[in-house]
Protein backbone atom coordinates (compact mmCIF):
# COMPACT_ATOMS: atom_id res chain seq x y z
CA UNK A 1 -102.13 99.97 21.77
CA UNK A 2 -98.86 101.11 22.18
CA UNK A 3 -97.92 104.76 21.69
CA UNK A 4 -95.05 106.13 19.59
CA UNK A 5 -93.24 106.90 22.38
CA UNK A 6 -93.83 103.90 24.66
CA UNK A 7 -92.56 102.09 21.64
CA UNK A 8 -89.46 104.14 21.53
CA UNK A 9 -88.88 103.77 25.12
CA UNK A 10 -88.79 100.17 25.11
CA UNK A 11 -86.48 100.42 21.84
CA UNK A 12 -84.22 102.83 23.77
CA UNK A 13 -83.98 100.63 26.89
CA UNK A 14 -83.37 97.38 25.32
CA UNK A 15 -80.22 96.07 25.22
CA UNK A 16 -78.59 98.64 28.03
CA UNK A 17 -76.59 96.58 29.56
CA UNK A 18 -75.17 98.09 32.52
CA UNK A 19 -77.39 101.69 31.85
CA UNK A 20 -80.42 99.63 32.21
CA UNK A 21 -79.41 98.55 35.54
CA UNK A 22 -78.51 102.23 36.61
CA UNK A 23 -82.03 103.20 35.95
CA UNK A 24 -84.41 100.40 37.17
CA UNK A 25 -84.17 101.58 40.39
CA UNK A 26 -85.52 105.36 38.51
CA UNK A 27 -88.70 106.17 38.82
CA UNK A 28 -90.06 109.35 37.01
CA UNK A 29 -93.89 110.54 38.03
CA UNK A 30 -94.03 113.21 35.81
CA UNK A 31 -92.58 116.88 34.88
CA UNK A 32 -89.27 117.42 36.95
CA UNK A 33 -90.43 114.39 39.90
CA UNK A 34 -88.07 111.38 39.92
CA UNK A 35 -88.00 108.57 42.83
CA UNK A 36 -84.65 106.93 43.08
CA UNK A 37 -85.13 103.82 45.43
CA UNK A 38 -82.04 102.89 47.27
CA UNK A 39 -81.72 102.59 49.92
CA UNK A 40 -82.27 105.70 51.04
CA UNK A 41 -85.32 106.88 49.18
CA UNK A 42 -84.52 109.65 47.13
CA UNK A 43 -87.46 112.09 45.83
CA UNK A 44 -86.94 115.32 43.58
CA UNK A 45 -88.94 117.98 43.27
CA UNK A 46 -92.65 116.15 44.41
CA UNK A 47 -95.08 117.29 42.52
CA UNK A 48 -98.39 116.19 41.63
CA UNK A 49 -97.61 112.42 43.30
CA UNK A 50 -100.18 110.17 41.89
CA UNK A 51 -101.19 106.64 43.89
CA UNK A 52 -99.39 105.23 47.18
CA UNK A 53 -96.01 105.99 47.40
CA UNK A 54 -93.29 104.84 49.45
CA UNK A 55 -91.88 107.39 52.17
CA UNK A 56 -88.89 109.64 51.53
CA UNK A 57 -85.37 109.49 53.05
CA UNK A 58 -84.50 112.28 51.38
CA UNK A 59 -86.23 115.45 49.71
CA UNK A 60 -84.45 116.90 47.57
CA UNK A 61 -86.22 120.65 46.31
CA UNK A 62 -84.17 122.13 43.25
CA UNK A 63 -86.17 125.62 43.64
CA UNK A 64 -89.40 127.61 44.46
CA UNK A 65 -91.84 127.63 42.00
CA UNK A 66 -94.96 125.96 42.64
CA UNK A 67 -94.56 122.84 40.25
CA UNK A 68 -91.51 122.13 42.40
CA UNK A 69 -91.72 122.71 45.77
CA UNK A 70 -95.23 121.62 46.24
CA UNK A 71 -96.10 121.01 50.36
CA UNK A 72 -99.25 119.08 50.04
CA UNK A 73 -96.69 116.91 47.73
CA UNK A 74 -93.91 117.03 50.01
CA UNK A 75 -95.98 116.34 52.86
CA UNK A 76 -97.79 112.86 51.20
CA UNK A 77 -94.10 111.50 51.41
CA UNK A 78 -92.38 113.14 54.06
CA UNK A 79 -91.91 110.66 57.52
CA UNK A 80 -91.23 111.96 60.82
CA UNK A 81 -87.01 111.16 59.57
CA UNK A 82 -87.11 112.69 56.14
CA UNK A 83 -84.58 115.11 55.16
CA UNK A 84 -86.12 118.20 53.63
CA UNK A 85 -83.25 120.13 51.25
CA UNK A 86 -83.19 123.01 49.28
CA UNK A 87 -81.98 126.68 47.97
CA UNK A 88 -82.26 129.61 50.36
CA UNK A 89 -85.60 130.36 48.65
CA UNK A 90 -87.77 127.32 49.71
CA UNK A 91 -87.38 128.47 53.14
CA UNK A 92 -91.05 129.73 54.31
CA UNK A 93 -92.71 127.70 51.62
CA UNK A 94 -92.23 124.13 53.39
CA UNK A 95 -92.96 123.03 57.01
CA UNK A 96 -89.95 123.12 59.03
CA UNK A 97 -87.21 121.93 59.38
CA UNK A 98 -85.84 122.64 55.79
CA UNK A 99 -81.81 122.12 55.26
CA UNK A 100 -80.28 125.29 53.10
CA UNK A 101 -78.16 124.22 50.54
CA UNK A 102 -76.26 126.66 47.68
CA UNK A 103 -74.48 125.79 44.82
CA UNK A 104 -71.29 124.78 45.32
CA UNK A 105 -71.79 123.29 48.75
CA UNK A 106 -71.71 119.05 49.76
CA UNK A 107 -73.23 117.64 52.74
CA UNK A 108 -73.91 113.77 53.80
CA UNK A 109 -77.61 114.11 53.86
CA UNK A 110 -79.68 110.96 54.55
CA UNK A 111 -76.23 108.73 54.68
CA UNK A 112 -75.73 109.86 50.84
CA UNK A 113 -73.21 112.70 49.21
CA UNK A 114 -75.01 115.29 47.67
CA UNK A 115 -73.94 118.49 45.66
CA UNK A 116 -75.64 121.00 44.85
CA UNK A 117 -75.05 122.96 41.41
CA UNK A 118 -76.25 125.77 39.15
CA UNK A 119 -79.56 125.65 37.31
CA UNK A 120 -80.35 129.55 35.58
CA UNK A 121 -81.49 130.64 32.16
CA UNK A 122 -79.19 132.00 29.99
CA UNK A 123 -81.79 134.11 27.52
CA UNK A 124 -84.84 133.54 29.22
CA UNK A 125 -86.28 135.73 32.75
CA UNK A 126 -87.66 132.67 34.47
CA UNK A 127 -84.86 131.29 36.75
CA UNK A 128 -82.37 133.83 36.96
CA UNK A 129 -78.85 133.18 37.95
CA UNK A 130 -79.08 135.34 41.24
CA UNK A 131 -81.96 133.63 42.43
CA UNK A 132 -79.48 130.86 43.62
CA UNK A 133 -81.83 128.25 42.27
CA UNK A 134 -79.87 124.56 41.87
CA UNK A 135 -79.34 121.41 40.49
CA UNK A 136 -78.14 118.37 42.46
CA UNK A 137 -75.84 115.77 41.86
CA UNK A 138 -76.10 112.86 44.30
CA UNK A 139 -74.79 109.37 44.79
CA UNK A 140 -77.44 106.05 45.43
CA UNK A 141 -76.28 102.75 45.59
CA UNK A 142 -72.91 103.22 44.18
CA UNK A 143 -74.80 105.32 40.74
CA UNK A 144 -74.14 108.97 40.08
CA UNK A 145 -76.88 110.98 39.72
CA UNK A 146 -77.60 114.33 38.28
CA UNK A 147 -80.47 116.63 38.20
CA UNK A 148 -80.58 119.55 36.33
CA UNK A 149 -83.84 121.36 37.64
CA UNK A 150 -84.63 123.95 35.33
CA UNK A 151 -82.25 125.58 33.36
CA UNK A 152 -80.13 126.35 30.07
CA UNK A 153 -77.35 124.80 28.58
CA UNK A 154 -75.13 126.82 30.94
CA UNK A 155 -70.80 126.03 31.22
CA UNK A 156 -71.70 124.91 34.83
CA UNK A 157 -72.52 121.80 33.66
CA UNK A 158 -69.06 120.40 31.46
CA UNK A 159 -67.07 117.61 33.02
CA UNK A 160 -69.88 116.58 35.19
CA UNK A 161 -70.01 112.88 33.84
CA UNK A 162 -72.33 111.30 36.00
CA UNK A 163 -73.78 108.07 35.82
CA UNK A 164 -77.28 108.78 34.92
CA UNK A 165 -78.48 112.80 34.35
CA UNK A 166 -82.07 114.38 34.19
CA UNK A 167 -82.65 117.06 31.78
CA UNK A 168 -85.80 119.31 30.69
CA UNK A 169 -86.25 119.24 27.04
CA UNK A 170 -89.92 121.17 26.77
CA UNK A 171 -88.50 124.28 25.97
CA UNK A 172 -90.26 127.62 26.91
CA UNK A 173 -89.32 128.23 30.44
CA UNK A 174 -85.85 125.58 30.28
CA UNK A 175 -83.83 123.61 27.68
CA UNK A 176 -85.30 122.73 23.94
CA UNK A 177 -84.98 119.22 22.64
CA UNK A 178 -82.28 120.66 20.71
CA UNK A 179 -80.14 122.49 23.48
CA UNK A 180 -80.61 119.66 25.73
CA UNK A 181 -78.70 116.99 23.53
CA UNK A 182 -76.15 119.52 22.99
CA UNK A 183 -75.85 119.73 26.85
CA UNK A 184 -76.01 115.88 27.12
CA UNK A 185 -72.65 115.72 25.15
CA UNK A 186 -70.66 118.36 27.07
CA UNK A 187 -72.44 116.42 30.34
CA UNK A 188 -71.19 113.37 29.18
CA UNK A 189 -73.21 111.03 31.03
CA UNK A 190 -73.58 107.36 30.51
CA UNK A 191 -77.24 107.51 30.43
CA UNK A 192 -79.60 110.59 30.03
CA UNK A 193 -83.53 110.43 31.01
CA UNK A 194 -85.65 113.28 29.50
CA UNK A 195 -87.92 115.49 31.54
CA UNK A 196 -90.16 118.85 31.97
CA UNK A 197 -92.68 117.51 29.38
CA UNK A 198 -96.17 116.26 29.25
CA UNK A 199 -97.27 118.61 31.91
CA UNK A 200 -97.35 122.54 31.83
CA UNK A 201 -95.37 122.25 28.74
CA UNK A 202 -94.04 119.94 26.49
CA UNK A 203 -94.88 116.79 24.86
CA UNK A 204 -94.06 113.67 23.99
CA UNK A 205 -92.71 114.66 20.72
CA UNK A 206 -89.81 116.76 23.06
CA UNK A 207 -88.50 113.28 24.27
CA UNK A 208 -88.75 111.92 21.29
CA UNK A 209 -86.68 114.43 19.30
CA UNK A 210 -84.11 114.83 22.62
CA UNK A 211 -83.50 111.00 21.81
CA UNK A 212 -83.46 110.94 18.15
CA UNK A 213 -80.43 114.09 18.62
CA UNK A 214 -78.50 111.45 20.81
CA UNK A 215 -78.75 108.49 18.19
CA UNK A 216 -74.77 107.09 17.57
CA UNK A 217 -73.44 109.32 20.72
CA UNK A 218 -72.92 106.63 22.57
CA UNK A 219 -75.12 107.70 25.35
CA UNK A 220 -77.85 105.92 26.46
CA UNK A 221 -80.88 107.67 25.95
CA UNK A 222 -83.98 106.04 28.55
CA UNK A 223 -87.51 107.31 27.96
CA UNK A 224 -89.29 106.48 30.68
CA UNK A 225 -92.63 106.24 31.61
CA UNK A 226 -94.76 108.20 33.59
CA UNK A 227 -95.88 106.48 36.68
């Protein structure tokens, strides 16, 4: 029996057009963890990696905390030619090598462009701006990717308009449903996948409502399903 939200998922991604094709290649395996398969294989933030999975070209850790830079889970996927990347803070917490990144800063990593970006809370103590803690937008296959990590609605993120953007939508310790589609429309990405749900916090009903927000904005809102 399907659930709500596996109905609404296949609701969301029907008829997509073009946005389906940007995120067939997506895979998300729960919380912040996405696999984009390229080529190159692109992982963020491992965590928690259920079943076989394929091994990483690139790494790519958005901050500290345990649900996000996870060794055991980094280490299940990493290959003797995986590219380990991350904030200043990761450093320590991962098997060497590990390639600094701060906001702001490009580099070709893994034969791909990727940028990495702010990620802080704006009224919350959990990922302070100082910390240096990131986002990362990144091209595969032609398809612009963003991902938020964790973080507010914060002015770092207008006039990013990439192809296809993550965003947590839990609340608590990131974005609400509510902040997140306001973010979505000053992000103004073609597509938008929820995330941060279903495992230390959040629910179902957090994608749900994130979607519902988005109805008529003309962005494609993809649900997808953890794998």
């Amino acid at each position: 029996m399907r659930t709500m939200l596996g109905v609404l998922s296949l609701v969301l991604a029907a008829g997509a057009g073009e946005a389906g094709d940007m995120t067939s290649n997506v895979h998300w395996l729960g919380h912040d963890t996405f696999r984009i398969d390229g080529p190159p294989v692109v992982y963020v933030d491992p965590y928690q990696l259920a079943g076989d999975q394929p091994v990483a070209d690139l790494i790519l850790i958005t901050h500290g905390h345990s649900d996000h830079c996870s060794p055991a889970d980094v280490a299940r996927v990493r290959g003797p030619k995986s590219v380990v990347v991350g904030p200043q803070e990761i450093v320590g917490k991962l098997a060497a090598p590990v390639e600094v990144i701060a906001a702001g800063e490009t580099r070709k990593l893994a034969g791909i462009d990727v940028r990495a970006v702010p990620a802080y809370n704006t009224d919350k103590k959990f990922h302070p701006k100082a910390d240096g803690k990131v986002g990362f937008v990144f091209v595969v296959a032609g398809v612009t990717y963003y991902h938020a990590g964790d973080t507010d609605h914060i002015p770092e993120m207008a006039g990013l308009t990439p192809d296809v953007a993550f965003l947590p939508v839990s609340g608590t310790y990131v974005m609400t449903a509510d902040e997140a589609a306001a973010a979505t429309r000053a992000i103004r990405p073609k597509t938008v996948i929820p995330m941060h749900y279903g495992s230390i916090v959040g629910s179902e009903a957090d994608a749900s409502r994130f979607a519902e927000l988005l109805a008529g904005s003309g962005i494609q809102v993809v649900v997808k399903h953890k794998e």
